[in-house]
C-alpha atoms as a PDB file:
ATOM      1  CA  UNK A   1       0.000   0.000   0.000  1.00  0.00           C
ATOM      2  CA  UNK A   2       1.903   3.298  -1.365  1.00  0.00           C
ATOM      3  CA  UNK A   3       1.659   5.878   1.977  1.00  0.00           C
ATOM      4  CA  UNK A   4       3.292   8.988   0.248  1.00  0.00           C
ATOM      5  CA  UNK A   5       3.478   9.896  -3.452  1.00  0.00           C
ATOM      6  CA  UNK A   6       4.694   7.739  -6.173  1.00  0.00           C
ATOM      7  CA  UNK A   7       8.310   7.405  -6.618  1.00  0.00           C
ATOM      8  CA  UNK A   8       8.433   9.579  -9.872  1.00  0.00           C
ATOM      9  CA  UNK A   9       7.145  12.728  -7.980  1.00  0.00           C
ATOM     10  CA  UNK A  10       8.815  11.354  -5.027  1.00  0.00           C
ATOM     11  CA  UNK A  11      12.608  12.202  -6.602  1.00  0.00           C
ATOM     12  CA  UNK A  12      11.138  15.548  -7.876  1.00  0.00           C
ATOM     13  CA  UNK A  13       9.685  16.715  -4.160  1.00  0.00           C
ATOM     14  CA  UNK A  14      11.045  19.928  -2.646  1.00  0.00           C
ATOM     15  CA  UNK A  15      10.108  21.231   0.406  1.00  0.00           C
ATOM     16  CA  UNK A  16       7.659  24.575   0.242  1.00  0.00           C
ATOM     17  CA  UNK A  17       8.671  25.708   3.749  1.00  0.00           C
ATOM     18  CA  UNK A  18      11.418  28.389   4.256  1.00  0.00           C
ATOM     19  CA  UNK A  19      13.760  28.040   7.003  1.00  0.00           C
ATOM     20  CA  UNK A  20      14.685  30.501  10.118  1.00  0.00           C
ATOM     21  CA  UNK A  21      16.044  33.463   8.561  1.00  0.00           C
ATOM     22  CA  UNK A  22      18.473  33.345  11.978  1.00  0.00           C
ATOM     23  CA  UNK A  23      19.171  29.881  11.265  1.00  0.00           C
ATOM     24  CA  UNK A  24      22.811  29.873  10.716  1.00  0.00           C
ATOM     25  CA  UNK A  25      23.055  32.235  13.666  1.00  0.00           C
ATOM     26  CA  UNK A  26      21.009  30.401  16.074  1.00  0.00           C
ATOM     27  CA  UNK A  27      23.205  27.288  15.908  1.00  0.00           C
ATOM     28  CA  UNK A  28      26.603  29.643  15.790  1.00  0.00           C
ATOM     29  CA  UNK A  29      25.490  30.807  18.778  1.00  0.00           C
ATOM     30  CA  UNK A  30      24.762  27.908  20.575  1.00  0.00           C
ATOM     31  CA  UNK A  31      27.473  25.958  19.693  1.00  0.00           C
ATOM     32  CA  UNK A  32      29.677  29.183  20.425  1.00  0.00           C
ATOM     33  CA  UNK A  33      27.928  29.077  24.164  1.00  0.00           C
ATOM     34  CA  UNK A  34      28.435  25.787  24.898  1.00  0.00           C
ATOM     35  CA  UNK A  35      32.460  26.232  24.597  1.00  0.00           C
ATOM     36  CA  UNK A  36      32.088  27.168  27.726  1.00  0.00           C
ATOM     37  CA  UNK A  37      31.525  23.851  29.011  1.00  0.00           C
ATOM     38  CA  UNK A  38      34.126  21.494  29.076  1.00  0.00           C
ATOM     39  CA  UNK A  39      34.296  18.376  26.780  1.00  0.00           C
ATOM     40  CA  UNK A  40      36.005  16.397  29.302  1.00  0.00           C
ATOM     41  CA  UNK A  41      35.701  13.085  27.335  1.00  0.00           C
ATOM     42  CA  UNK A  42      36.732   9.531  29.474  1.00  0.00           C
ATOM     43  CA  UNK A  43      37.181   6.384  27.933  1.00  0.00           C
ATOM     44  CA  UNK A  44      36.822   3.460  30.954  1.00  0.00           C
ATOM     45  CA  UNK A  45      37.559  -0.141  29.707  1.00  0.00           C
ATOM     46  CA  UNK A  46      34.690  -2.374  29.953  1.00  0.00           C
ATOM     47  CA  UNK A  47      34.387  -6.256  29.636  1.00  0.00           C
ATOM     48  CA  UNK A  48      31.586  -7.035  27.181  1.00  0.00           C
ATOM     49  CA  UNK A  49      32.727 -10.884  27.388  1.00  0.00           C
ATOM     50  CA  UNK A  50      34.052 -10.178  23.487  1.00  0.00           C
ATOM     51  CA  UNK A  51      37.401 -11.249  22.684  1.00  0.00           C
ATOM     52  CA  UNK A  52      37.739  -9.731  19.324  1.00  0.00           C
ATOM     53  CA  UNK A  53      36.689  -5.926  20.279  1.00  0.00           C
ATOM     54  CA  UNK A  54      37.930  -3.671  22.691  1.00  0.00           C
ATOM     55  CA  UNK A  55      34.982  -1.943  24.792  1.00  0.00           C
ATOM     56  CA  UNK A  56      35.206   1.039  26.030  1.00  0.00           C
ATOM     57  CA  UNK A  57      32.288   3.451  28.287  1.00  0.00           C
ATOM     58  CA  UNK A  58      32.471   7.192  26.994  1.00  0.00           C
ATOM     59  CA  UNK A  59      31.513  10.049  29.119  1.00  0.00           C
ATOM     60  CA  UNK A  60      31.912  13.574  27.618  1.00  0.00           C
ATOM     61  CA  UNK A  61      30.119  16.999  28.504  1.00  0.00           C
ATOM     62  CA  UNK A  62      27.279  17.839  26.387  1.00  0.00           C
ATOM     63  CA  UNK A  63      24.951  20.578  25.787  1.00  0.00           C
ATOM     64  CA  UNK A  64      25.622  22.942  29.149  1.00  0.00           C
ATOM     65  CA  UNK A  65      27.944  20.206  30.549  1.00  0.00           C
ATOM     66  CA  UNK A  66      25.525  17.468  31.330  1.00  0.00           C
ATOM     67  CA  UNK A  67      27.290  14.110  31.545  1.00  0.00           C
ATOM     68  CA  UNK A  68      26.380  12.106  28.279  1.00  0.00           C
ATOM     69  CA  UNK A  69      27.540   8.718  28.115  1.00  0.00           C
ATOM     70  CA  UNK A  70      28.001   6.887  24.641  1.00  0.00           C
ATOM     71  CA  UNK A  71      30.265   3.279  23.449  1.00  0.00           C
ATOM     72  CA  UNK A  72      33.840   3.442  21.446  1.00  0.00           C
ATOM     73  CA  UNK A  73      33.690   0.079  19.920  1.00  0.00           C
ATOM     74  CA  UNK A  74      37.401  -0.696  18.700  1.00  0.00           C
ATOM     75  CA  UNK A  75      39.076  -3.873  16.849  1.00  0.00           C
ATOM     76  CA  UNK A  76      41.094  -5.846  19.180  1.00  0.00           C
ATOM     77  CA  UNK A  77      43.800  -6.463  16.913  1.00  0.00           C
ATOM     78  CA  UNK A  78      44.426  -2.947  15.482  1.00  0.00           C
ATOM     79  CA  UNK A  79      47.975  -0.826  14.447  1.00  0.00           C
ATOM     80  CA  UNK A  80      47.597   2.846  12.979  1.00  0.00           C
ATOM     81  CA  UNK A  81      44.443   5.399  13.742  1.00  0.00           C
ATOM     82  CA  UNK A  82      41.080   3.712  12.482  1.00  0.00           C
ATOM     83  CA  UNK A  83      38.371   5.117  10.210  1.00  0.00           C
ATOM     84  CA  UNK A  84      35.506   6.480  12.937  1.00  0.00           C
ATOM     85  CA  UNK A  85      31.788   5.622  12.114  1.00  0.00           C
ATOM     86  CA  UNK A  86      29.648   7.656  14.676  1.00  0.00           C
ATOM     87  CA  UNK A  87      26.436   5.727  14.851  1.00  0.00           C
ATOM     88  CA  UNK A  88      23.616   7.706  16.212  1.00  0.00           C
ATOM     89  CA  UNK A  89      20.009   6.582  17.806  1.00  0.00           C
ATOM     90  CA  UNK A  90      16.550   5.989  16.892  1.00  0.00           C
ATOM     91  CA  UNK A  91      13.630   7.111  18.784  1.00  0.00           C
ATOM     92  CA  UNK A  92      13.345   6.014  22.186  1.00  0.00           C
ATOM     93  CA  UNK A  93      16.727   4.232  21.688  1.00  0.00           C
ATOM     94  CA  UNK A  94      19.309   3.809  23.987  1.00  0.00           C
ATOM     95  CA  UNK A  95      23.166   2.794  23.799  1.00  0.00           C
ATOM     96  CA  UNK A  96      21.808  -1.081  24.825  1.00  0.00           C
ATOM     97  CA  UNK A  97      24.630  -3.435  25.472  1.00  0.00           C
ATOM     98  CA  UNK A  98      28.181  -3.237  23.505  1.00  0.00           C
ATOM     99  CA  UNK A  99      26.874  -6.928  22.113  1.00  0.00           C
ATOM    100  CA  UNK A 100      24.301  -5.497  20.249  1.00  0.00           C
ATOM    101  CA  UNK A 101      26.644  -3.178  17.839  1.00  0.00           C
ATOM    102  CA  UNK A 102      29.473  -5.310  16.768  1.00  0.00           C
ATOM    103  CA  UNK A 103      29.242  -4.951  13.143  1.00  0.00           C
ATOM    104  CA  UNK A 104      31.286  -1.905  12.360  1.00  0.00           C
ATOM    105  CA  UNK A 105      34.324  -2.481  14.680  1.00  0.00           C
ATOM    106  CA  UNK A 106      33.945  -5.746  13.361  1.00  0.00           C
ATOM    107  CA  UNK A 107      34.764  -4.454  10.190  1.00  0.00           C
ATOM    108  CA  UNK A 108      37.972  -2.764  11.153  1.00  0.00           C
ATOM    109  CA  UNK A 109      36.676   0.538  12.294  1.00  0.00           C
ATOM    110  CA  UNK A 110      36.720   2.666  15.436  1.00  0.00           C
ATOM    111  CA  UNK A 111      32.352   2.483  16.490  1.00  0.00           C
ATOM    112  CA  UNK A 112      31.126   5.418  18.392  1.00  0.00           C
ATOM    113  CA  UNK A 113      27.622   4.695  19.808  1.00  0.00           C
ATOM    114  CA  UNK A 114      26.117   8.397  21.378  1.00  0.00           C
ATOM    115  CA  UNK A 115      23.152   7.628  23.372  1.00  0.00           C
ATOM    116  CA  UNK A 116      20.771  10.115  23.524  1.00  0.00           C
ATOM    117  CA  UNK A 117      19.518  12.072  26.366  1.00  0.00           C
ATOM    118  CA  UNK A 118      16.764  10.946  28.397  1.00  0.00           C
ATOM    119  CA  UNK A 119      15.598   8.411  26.064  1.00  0.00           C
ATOM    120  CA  UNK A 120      16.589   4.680  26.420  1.00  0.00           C
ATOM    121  CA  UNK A 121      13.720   3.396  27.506  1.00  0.00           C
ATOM    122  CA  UNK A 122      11.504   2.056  24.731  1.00  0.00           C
ATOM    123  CA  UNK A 123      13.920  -0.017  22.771  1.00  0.00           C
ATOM    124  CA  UNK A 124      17.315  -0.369  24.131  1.00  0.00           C
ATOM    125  CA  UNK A 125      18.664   0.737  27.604  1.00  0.00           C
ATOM    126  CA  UNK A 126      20.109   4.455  27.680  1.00  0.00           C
ATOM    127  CA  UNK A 127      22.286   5.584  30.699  1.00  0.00           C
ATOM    128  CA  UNK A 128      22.140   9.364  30.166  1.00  0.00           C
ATOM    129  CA  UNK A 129      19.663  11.698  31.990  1.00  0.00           C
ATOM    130  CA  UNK A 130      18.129  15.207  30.741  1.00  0.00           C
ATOM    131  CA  UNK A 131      17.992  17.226  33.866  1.00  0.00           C
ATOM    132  CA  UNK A 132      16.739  20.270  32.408  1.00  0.00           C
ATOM    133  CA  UNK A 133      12.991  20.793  32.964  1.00  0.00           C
ATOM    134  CA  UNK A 134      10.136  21.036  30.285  1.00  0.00           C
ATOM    135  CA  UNK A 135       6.449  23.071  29.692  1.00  0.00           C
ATOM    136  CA  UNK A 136       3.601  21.249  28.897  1.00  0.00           C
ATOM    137  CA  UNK A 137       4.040  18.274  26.650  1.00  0.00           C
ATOM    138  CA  UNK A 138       2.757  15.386  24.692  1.00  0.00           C
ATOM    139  CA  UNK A 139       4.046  11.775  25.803  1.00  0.00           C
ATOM    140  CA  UNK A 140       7.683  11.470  24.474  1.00  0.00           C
ATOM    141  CA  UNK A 141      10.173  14.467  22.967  1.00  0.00           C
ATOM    142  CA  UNK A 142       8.871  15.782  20.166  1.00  0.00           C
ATOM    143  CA  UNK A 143       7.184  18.970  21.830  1.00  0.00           C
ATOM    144  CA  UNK A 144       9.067  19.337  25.251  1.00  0.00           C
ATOM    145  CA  UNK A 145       9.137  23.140  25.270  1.00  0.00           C
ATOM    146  CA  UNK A 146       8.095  23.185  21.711  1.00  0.00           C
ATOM    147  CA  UNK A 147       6.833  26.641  21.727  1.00  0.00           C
ATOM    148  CA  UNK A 148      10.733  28.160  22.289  1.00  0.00           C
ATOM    149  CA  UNK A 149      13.518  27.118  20.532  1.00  0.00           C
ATOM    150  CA  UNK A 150      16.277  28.393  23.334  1.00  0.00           C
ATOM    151  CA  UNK A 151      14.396  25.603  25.674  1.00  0.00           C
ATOM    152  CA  UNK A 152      13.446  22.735  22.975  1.00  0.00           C
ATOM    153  CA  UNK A 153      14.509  19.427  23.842  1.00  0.00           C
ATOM    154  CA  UNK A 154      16.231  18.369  20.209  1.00  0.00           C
ATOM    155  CA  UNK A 155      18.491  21.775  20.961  1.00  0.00           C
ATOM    156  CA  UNK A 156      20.153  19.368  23.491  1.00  0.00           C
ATOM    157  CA  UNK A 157      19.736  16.723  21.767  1.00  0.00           C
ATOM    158  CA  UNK A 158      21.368  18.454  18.682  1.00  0.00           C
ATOM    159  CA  UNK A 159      24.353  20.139  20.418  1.00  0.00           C
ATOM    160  CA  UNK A 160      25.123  16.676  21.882  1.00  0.00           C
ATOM    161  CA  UNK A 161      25.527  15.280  18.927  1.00  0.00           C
ATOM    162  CA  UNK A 162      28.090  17.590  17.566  1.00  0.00           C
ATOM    163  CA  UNK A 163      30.004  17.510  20.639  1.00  0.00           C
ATOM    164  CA  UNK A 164      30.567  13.667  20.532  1.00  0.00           C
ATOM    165  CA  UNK A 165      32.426  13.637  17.597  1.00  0.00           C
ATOM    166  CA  UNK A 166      34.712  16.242  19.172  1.00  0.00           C
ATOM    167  CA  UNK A 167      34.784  13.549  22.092  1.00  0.00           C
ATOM    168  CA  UNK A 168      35.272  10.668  20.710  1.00  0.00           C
ATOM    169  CA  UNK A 169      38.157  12.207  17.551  1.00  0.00           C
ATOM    170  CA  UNK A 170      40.165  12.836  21.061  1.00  0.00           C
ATOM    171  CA  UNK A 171      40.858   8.545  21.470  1.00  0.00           C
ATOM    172  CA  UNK A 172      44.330   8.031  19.852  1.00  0.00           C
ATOM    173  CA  UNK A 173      42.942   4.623  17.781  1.00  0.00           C
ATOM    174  CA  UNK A 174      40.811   7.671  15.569  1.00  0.00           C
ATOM    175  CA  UNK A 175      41.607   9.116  12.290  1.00  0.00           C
ATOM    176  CA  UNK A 176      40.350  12.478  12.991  1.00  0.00           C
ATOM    177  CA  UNK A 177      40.384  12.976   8.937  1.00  0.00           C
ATOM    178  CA  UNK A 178      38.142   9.695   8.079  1.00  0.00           C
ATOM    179  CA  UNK A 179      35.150  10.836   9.894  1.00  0.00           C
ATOM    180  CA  UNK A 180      31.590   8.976   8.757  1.00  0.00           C
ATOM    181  CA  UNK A 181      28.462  10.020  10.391  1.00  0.00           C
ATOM    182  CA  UNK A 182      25.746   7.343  10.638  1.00  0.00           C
ATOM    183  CA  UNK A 183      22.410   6.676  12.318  1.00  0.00           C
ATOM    184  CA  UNK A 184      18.339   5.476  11.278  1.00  0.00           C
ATOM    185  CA  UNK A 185      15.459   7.301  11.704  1.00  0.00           C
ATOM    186  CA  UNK A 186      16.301   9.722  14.780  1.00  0.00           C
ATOM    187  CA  UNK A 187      19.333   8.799  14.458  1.00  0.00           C
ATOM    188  CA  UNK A 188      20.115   9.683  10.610  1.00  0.00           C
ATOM    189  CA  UNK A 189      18.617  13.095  11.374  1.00  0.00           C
ATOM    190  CA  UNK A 190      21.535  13.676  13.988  1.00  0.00           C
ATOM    191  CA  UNK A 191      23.874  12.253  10.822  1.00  0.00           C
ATOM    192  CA  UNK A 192      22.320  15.296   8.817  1.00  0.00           C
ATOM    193  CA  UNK A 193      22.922  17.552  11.849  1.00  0.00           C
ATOM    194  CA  UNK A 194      26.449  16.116  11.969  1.00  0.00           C
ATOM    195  CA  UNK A 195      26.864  16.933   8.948  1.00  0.00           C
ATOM    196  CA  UNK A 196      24.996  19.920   8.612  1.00  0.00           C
ATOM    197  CA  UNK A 197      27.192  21.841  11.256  1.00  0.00           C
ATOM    198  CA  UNK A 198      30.896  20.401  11.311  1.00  0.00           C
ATOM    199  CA  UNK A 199      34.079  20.594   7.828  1.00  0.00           C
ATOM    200  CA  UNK A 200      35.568  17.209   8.972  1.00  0.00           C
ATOM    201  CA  UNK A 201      33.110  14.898   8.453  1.00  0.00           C
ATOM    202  CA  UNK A 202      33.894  13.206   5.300  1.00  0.00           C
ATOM    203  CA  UNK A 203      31.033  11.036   4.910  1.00  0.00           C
ATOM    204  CA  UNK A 204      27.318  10.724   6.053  1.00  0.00           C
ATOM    205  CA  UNK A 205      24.990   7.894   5.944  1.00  0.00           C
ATOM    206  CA  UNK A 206      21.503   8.841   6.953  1.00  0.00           C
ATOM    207  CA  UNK A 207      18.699   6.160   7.049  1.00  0.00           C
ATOM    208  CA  UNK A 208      15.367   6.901   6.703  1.00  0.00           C
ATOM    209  CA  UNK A 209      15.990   9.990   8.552  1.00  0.00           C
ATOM    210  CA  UNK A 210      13.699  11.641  10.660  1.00  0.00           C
ATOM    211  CA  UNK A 211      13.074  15.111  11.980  1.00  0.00           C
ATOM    212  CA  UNK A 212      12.626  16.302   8.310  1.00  0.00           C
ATOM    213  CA  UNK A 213      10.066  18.340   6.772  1.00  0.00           C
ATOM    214  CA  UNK A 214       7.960  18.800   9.694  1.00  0.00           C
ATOM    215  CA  UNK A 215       5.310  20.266   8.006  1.00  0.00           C
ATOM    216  CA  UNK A 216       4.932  17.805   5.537  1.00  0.00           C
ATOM    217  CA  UNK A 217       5.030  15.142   7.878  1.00  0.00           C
ATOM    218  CA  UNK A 218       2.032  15.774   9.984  1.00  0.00           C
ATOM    219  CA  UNK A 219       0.219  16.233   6.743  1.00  0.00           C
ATOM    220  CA  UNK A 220       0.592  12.623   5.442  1.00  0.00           C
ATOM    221  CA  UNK A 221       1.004  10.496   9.207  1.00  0.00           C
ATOM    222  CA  UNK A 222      -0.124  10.306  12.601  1.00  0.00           C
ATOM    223  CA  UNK A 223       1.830   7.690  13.878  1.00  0.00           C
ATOM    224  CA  UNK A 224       4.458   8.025  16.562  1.00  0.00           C
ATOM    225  CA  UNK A 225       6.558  10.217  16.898  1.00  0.00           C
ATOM    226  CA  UNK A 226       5.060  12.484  14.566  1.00  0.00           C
ATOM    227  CA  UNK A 227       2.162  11.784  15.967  1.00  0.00           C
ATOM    228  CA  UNK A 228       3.176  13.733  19.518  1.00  0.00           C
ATOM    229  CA  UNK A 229       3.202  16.691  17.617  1.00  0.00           C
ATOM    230  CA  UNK A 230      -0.557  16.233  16.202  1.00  0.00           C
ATOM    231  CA  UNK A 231      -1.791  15.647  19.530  1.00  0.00           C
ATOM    232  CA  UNK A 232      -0.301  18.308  20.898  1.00  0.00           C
ATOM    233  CA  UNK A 233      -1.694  20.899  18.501  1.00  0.00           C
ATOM    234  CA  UNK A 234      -4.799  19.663  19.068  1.00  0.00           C
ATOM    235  CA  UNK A 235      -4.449  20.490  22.900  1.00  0.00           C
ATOM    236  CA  UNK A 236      -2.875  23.883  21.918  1.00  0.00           C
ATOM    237  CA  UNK A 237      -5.568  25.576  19.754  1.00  0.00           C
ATOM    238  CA  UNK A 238      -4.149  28.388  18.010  1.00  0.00           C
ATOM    239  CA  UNK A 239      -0.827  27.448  19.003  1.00  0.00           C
ATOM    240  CA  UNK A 240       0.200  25.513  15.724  1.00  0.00           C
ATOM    241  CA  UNK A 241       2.192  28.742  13.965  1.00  0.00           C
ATOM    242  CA  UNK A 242       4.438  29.425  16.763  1.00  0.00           C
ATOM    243  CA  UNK A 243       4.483  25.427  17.046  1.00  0.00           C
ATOM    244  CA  UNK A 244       6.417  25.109  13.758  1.00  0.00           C
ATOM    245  CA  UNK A 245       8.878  28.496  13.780  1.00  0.00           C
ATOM    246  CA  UNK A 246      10.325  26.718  16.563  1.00  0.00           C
ATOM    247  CA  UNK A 247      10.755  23.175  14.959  1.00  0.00           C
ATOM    248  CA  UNK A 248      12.193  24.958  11.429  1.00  0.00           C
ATOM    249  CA  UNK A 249      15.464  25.713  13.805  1.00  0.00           C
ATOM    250  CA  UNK A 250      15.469  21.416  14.040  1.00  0.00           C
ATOM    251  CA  UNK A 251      14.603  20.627  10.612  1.00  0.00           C
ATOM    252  CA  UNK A 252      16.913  18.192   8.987  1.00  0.00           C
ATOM    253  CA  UNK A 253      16.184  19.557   5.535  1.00  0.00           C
ATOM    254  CA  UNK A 254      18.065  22.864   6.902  1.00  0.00           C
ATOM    255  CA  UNK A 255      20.891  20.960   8.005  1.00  0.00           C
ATOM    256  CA  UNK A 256      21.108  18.593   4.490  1.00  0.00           C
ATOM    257  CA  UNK A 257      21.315  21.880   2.885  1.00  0.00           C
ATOM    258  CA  UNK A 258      24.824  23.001   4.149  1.00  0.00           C
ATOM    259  CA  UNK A 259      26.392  19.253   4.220  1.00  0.00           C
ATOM    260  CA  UNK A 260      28.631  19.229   1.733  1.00  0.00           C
ATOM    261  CA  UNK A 261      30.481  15.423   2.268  1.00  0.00           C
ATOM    262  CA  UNK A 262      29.846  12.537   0.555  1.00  0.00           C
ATOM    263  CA  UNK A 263      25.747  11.183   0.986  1.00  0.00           C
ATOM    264  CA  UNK A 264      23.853   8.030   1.252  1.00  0.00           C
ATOM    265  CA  UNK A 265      20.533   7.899   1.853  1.00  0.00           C
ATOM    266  CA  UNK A 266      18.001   5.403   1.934  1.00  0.00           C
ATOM    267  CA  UNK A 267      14.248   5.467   1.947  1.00  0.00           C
ATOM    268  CA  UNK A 268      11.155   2.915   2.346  1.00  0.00           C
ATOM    269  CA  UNK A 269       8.366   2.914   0.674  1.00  0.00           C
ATOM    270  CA  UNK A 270       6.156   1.956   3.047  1.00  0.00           C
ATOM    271  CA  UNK A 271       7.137   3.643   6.160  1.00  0.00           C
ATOM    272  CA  UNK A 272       4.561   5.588   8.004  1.00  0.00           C
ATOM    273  CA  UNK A 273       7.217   6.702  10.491  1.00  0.00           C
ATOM    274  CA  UNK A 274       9.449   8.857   8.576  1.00  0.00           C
ATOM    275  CA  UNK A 275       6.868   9.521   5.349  1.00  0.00           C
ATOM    276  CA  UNK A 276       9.453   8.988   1.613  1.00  0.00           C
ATOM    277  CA  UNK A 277       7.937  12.938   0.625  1.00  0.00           C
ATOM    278  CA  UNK A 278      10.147  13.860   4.388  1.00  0.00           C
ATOM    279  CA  UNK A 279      13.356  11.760   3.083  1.00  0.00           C
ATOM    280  CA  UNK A 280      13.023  12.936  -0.104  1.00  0.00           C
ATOM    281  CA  UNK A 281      12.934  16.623   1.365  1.00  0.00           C
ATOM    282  CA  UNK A 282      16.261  16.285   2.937  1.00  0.00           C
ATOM    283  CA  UNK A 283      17.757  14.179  -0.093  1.00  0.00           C
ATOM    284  CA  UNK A 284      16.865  16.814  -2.594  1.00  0.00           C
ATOM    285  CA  UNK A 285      17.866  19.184  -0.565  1.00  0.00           C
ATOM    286  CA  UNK A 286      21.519  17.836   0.463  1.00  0.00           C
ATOM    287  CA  UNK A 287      24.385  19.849  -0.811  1.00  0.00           C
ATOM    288  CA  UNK A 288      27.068  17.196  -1.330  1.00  0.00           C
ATOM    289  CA  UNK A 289      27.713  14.419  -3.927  1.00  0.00           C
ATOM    290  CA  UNK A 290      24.591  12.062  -2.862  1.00  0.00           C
ATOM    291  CA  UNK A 291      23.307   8.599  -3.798  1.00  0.00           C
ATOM    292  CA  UNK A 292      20.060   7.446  -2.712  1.00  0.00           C
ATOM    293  CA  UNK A 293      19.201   3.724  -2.040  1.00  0.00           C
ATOM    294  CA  UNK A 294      15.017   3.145  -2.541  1.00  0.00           C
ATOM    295  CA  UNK A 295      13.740   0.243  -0.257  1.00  0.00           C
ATOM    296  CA  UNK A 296      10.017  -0.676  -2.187  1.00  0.00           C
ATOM    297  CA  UNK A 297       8.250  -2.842  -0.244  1.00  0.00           C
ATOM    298  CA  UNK A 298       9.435  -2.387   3.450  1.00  0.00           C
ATOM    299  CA  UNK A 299       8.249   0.104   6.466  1.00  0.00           C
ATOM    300  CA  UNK A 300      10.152   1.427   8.587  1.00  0.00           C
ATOM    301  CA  UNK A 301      12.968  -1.109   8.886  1.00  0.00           C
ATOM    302  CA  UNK A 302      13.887  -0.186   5.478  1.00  0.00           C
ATOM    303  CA  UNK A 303      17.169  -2.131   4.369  1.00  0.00           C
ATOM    304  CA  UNK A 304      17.835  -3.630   7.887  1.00  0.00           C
ATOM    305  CA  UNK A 305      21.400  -5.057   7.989  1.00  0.00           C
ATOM    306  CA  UNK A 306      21.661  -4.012   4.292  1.00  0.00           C
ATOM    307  CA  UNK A 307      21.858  -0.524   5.812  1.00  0.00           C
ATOM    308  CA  UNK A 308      24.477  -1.695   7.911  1.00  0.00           C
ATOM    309  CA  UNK A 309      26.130  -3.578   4.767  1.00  0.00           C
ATOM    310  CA  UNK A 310      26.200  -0.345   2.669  1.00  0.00           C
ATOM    311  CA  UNK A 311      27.662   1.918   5.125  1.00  0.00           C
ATOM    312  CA  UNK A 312      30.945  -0.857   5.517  1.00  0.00           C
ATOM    313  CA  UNK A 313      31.370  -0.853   1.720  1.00  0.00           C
ATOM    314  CA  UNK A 314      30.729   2.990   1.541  1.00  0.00           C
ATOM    315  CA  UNK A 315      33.671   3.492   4.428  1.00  0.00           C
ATOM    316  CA  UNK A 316      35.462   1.434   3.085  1.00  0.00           C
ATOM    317  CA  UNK A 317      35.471   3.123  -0.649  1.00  0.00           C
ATOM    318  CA  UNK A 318      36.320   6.286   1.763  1.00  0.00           C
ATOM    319  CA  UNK A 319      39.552   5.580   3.079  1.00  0.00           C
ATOM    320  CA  UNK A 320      40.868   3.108   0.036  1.00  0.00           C
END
């Protein structure tokens, strides 16, 4: 059952909406406040009962200094800096268990896994807190303090993500010049963001990414998570304008816009979660060289450990 448009109007879709005229400013500034803070990153062995990677647990100051924990995932048997693939989270994801994210350091690279603030609780297990407080809000992120953009949750979220590739370039097993930026759904938005806002990232792999097109996405799905956002607008009569200047500051079509690395996207045609008009919206969009990878018949899931299959070959194209 086709949920969006057909794939020929698909590859032609722009998005109507213009961004923050402030937008480059906004996210100068707050990257240029949170200097203040220091990155502190700590890298603590671990023993994940794995012979053949070396685990270790990440702590690094994020947005305003909170303590953010994350995974460096590193090949046992390794000589020279590595290639770094910086994986970031879905929705209501968590770091989980080192076990669960072998694949990459498996394939000879250094594996950064960021987990994201104050989530970790739906899928797999996070260990970072958000202590900052929040207005009123729909069950779940997508609206916590939705109505300012100083106080909105992916703001944190956001700067966090830039800082951990600052973190985790300090380990001396990382090339600091083979950078690849990774992630599904949530987490390919933070790729984009990644992306979006840093010169050393030399590749990014966004699938299905999410936070895109905001408008566009309440217009063609109600599911979860865009689906917080619909129920809160129907709490918030009258509130829907003010609603959306504030998400165009987090809109991964924005960010695709001034990434200028190597791109590879991938889309499902079936996914009610992030909508193919959204993906297509940051694809199109996306200033670098850029390949997309169309998944026809699945949902959400899209290519599954395909995904995972075409970001090894596409690193490994990178540094050969």
């Amino acid at each position: 059952m086709r949920v969006d448009l057909p794939l020929d109007r698909l590859v032609q879709y722009e998005y109507p909406y213009p961004e923050p005229d402030d937008f480059d400013s906004f996210w100068s500034r707050t990257l240029h406040e949170q200097r203040a803070h220091p990155l502190d990153p700590r890298f603590d062995p671990v023993d994940a009962l794995v012979r053949t990677v070396d685990v270790y647990d990440v702590t690094f100051g994020g947005y305003a200094g909170d303590e953010v924990r994350g995974w460096l995932l590193l090949p046992h048997e390794r000589t020279g800096p590595l290639p770094l693939v910086v994986e970031y989270l879905g929705y209501g994801s968590g770091r989980g268990h080192p076990v669960e994210s072998l694949a990459y350091a498996s394939a000879g690279f250094a594996h950064a896994i960021m987990d994201s603030r104050g989530q970790g609780s739906a899928l797999r297990a996070g260990h970072t807190a958000d202590p900052h407080g929040a207005g009123p809000s729909a069950p779940g992120f997508m609206t916590r303090d939705i109505l300012d953009p100083e106080r909105y949750y992916y703001r944190r979220l956001f700067t966090d993500a830039y800082r951990f590739v600052d973190a985790v370039a300090t380990h001396e097993a990382v090339a600091r010049d083979r950078i690849t930026v990774t992630g599904r759904s949530q987490g390919g938005a933070l790729a984009l963001v990644a992306a979006g806002l840093r010169d050393d990232v030399r590749l990014a792999m966004p699938h299905v990414p999410f936070l895109s097109a905001f408008r566009r996405a309440v217009e063609v799905t109600d599911h979860s998570p865009h689906g917080e956002i619909v129920k809160w607008l129907a709490a918030h009569r009258g509130s829907a304008e003010r609603a959306f200047e504030t998400l165009a500051y987090f809109d991964a079509v924005s960010f695709a816009r001034r990434a200028t690395c190597r791109g590879g996207f991938c889309v499902a045609l079936h996914d009610v979660v992030s909508p193919p008009s959204t993906v297509f919206a940051a694809y199109n969009a996306y200033a670098g060289p850029k390949e997309m990878t169309v998944w026809q018949f699945n949902g959400h899931e899209a290519g599954g450990p395909e995904d995972i299959l075409r970001t090894i070959r596409a690193v490994r194209e990178l540094v050969q």
